[in-house]
PDB file of N, CA and C in Angstrom:
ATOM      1  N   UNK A   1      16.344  14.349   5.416  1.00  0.00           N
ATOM      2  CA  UNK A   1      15.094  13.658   5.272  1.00  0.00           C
ATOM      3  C   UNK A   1      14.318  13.592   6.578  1.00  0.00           C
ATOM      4  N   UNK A   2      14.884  14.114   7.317  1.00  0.00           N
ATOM      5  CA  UNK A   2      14.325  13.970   8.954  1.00  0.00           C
ATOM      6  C   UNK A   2      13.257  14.790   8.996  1.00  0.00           C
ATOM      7  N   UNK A   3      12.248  14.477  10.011  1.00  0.00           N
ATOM      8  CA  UNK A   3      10.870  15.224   9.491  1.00  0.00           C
ATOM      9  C   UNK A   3       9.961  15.246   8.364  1.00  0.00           C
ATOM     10  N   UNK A   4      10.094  14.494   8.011  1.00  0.00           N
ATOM     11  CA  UNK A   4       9.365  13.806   6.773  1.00  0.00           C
ATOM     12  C   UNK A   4       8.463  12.971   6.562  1.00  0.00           C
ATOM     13  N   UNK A   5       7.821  12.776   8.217  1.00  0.00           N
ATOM     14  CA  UNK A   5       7.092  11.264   8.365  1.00  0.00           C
ATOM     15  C   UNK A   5       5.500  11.923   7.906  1.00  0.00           C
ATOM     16  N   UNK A   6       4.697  10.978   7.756  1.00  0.00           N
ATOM     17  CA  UNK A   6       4.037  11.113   7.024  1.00  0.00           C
ATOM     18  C   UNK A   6       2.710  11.699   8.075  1.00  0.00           C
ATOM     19  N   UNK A   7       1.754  12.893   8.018  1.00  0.00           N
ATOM     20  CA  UNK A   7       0.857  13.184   8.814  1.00  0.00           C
ATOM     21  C   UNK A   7       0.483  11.712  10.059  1.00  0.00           C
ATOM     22  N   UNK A   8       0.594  12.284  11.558  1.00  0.00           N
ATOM     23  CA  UNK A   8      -0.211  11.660  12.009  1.00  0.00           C
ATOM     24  C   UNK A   8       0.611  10.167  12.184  1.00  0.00           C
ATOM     25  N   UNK A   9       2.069  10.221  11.861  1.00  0.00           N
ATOM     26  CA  UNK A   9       2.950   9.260  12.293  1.00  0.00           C
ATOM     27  C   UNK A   9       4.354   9.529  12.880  1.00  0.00           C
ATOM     28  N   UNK A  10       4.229  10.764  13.359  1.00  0.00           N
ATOM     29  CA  UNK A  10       5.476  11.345  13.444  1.00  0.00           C
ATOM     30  C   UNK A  10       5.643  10.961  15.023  1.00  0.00           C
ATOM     31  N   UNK A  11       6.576  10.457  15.360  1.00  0.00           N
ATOM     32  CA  UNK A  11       6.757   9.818  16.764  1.00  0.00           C
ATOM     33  C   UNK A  11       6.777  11.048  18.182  1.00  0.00           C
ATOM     34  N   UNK A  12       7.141  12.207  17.616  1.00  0.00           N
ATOM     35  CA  UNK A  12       7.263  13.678  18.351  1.00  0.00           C
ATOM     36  C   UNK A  12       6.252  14.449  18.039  1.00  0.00           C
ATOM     37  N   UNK A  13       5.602  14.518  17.210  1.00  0.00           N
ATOM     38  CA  UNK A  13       4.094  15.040  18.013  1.00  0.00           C
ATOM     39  C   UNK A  13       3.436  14.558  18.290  1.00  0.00           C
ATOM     40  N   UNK A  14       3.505  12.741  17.770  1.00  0.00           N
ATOM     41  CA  UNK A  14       2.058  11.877  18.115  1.00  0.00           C
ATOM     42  C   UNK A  14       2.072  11.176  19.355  1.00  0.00           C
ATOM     43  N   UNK A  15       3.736  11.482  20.435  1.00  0.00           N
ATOM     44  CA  UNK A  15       3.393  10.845  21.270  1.00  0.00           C
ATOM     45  C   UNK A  15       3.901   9.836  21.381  1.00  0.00           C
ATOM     46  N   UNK A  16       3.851   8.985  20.230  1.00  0.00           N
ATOM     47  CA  UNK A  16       3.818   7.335  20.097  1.00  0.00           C
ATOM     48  C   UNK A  16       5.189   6.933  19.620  1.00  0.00           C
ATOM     49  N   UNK A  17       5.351   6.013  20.526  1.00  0.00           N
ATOM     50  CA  UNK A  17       6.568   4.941  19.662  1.00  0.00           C
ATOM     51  C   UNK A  17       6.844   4.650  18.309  1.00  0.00           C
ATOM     52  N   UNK A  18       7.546   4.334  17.422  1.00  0.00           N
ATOM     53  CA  UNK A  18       8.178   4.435  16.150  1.00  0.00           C
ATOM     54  C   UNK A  18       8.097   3.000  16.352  1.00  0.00           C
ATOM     55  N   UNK A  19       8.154   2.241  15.822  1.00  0.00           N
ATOM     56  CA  UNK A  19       7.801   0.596  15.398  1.00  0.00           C
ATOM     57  C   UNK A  19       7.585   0.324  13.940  1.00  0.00           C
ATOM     58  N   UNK A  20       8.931  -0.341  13.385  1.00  0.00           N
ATOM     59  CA  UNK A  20       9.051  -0.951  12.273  1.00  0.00           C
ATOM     60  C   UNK A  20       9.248  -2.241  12.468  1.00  0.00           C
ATOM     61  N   UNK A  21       7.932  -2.841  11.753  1.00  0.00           N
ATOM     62  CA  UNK A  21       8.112  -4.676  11.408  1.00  0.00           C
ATOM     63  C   UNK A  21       8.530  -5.062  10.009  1.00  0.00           C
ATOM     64  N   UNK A  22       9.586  -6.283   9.357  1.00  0.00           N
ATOM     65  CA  UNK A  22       8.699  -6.242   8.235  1.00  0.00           C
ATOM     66  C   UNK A  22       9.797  -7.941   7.872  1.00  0.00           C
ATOM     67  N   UNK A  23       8.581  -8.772   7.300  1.00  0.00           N
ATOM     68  CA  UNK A  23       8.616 -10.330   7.459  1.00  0.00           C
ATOM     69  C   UNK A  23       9.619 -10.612   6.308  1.00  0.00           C
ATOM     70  N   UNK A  24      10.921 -10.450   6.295  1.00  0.00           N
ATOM     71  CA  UNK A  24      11.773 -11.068   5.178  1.00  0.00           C
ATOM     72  C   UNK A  24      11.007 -12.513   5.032  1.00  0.00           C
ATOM     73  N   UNK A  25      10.632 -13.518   6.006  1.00  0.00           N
ATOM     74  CA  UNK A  25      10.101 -14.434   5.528  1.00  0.00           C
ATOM     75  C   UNK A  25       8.882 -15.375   4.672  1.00  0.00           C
ATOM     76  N   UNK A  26       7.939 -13.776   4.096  1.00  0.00           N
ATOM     77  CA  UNK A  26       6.908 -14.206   3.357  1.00  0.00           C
ATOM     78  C   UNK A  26       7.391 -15.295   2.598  1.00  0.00           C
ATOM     79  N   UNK A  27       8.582 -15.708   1.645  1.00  0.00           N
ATOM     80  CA  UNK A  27       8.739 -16.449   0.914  1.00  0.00           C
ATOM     81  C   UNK A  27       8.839 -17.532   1.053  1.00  0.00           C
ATOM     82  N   UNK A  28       8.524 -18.107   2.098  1.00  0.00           N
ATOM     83  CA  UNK A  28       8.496 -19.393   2.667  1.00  0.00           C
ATOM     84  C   UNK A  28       7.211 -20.166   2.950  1.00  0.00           C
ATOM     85  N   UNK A  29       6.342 -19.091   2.437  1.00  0.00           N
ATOM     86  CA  UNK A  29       4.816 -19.839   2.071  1.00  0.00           C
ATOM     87  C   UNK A  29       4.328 -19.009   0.867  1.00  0.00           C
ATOM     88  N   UNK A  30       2.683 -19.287   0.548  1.00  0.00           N
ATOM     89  CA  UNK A  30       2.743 -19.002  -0.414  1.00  0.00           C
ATOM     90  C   UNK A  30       2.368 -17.885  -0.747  1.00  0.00           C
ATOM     91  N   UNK A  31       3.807 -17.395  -2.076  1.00  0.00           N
ATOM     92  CA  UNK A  31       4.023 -15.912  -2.306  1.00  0.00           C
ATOM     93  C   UNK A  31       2.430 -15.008  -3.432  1.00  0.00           C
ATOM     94  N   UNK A  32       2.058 -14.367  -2.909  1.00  0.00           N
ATOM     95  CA  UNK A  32       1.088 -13.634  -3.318  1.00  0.00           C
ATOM     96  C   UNK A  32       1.887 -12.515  -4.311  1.00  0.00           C
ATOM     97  N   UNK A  33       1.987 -12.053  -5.184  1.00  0.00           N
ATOM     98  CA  UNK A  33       2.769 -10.554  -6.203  1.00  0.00           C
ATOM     99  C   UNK A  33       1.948  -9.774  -6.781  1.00  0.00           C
ATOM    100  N   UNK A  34       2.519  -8.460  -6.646  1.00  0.00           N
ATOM    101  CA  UNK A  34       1.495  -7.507  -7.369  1.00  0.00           C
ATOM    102  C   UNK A  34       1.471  -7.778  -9.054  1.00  0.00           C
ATOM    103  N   UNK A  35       0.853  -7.039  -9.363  1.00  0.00           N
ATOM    104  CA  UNK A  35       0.974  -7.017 -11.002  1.00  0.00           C
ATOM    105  C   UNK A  35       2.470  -6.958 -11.736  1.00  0.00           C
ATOM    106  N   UNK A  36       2.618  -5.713 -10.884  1.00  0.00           N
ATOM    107  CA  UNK A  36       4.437  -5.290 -11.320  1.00  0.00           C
ATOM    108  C   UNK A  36       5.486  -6.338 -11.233  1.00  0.00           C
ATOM    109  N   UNK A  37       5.210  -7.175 -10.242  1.00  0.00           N
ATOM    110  CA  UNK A  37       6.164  -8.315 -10.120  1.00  0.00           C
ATOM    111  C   UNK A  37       5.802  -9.758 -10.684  1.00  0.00           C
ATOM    112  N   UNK A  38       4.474  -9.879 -10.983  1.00  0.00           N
ATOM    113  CA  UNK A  38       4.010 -10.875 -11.630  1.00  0.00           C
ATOM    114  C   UNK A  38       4.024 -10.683 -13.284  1.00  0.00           C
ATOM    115  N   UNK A  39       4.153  -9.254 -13.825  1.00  0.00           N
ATOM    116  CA  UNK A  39       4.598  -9.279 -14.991  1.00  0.00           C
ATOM    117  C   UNK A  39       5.989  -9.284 -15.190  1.00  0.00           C
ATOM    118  N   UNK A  40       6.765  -9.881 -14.628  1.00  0.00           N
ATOM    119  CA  UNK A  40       8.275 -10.252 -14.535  1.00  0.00           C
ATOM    120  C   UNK A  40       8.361 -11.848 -14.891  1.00  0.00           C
ATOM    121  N   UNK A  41       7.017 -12.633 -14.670  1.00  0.00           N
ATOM    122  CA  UNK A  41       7.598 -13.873 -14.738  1.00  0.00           C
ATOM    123  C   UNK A  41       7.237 -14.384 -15.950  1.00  0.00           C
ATOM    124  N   UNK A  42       8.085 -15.111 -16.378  1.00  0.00           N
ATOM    125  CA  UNK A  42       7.995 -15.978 -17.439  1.00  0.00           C
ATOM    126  C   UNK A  42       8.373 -14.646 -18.610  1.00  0.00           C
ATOM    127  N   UNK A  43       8.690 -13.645 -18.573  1.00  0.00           N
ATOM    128  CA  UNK A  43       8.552 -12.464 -19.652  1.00  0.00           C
ATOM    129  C   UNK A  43       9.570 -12.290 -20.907  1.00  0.00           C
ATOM    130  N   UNK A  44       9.013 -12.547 -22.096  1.00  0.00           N
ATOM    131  CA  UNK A  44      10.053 -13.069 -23.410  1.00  0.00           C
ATOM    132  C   UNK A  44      11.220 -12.447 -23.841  1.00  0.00           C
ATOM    133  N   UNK A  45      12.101 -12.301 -24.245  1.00  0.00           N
ATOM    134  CA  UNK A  45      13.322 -11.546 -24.156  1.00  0.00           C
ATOM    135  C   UNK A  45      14.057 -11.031 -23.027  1.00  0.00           C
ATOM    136  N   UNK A  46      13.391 -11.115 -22.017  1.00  0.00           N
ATOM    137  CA  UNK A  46      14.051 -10.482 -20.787  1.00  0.00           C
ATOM    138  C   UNK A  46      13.956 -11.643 -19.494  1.00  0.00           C
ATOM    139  N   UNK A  47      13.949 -11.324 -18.897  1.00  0.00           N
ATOM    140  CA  UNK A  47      13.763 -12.244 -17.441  1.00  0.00           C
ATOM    141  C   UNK A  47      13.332 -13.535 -17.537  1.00  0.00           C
ATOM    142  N   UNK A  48      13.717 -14.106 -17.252  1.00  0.00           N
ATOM    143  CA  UNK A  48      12.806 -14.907 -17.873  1.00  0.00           C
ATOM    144  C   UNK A  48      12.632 -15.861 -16.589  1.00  0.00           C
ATOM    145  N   UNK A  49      11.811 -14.762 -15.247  1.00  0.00           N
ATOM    146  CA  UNK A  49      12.151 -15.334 -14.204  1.00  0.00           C
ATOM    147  C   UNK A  49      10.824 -16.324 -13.829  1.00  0.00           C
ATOM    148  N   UNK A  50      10.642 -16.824 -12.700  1.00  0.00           N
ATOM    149  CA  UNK A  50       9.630 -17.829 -12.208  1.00  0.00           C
ATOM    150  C   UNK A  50       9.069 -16.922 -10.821  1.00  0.00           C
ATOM    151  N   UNK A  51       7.899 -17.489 -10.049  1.00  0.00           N
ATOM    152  CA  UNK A  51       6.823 -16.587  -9.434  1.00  0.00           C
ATOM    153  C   UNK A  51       8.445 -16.473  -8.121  1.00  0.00           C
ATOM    154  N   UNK A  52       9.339 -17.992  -7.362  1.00  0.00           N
ATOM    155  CA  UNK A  52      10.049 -17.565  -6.584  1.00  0.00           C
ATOM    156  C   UNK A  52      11.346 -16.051  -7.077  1.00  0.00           C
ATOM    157  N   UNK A  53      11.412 -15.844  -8.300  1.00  0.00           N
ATOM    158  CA  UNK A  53      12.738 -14.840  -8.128  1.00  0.00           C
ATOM    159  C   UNK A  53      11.842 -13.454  -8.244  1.00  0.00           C
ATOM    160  N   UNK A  54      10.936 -13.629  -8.980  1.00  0.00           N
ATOM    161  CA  UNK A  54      10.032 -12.140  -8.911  1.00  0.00           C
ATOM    162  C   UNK A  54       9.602 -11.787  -7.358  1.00  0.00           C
ATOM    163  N   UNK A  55       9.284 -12.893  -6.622  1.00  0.00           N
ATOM    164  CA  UNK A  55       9.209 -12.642  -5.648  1.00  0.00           C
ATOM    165  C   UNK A  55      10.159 -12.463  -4.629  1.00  0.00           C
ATOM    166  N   UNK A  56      11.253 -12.869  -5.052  1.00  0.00           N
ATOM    167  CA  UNK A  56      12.845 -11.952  -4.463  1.00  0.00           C
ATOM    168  C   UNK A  56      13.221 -10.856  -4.383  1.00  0.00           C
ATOM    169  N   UNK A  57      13.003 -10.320  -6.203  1.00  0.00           N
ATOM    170  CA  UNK A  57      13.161  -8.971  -6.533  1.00  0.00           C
ATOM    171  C   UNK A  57      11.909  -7.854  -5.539  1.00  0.00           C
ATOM    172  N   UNK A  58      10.601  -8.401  -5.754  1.00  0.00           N
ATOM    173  CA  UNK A  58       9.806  -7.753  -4.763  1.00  0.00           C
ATOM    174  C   UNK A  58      10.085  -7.620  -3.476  1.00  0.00           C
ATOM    175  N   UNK A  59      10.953  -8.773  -2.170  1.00  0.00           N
ATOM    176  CA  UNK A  59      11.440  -8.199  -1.080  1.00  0.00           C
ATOM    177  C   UNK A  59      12.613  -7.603  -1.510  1.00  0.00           C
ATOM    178  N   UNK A  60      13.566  -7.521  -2.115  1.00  0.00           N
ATOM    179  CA  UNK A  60      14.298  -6.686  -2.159  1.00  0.00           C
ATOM    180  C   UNK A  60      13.687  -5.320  -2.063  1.00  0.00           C
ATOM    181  N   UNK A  61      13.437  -5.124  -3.079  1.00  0.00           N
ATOM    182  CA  UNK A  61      12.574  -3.952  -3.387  1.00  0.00           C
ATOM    183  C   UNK A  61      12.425  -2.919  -2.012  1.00  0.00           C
ATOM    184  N   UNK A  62      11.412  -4.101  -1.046  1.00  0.00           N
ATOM    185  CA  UNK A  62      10.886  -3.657  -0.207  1.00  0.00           C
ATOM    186  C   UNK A  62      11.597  -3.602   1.542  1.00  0.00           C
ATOM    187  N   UNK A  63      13.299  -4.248   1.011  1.00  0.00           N
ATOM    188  CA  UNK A  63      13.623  -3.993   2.164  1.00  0.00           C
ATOM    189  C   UNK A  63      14.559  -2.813   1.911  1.00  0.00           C
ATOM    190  N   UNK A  64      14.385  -2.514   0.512  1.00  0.00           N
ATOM    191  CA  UNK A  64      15.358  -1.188   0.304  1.00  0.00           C
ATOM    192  C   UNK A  64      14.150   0.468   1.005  1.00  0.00           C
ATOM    193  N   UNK A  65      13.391   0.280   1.344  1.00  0.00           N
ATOM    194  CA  UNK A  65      12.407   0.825   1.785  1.00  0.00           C
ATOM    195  C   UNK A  65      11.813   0.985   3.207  1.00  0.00           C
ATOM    196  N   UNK A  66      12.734   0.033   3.983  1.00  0.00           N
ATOM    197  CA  UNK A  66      13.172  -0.137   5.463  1.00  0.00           C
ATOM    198  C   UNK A  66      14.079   1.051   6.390  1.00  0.00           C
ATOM    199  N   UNK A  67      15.014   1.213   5.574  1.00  0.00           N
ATOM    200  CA  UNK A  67      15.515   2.263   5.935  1.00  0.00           C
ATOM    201  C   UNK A  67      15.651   3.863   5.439  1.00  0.00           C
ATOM    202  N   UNK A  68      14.718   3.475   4.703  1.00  0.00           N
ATOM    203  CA  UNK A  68      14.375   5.063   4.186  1.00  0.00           C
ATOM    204  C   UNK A  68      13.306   5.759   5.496  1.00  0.00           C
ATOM    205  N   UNK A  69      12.512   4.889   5.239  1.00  0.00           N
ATOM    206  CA  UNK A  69      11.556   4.875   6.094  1.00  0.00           C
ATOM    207  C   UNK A  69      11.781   5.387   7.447  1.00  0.00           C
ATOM    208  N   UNK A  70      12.280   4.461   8.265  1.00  0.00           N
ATOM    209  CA  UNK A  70      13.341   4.548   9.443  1.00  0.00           C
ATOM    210  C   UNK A  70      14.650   5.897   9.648  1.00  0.00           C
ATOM    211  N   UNK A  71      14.867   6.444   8.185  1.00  0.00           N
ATOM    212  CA  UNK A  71      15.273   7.858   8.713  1.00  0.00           C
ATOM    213  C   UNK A  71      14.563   8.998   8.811  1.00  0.00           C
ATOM    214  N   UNK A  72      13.317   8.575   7.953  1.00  0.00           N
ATOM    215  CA  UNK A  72      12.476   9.871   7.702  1.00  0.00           C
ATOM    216  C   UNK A  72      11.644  10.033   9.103  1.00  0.00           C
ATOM    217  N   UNK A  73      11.700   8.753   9.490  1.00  0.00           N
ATOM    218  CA  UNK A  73      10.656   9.046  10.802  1.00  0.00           C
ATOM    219  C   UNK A  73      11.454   8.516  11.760  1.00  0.00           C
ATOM    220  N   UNK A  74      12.712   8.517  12.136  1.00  0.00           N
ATOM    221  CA  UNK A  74      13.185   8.406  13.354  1.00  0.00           C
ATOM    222  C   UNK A  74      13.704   9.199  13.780  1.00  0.00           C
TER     223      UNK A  74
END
């Protein structure tokens, strides 16, 4: 997967430092969700989750996406 970074972010031709941030702690104020995760809550036969676990499943989501990231462009 190496070499894979995306135009114009690649740390070896652009020069630039590689810098990954990313706030596990949004959930500690108030959680904003996309559609995809806001149609998770309250949803009949299935989940029948509330805005905090959809918004769990969404950092999950997104810290599984941390290190993908981080190999393709490191």
């Amino acid at each position: 997967m190496r070499g894979r970074c995306a135009a114009g972010q690649d740390p070896k031709t652009t020069n630039k430092p590689f810098f990954v941030w990313y706030n596990p702690a949004r959930m500690h104020v108030t959680t904003v969700l996309s559609d995809k995760y806001l149609a998770m809550v309250g949803e009949r036969g299935g989940k029948d989750w509330g805005v905090d676990e959809a918004g769990m499943k969404q950092m999950d989501d997104n810290i599984g996406l941390v290190p993908t990231r981080t190999i393709r462009c490191g």
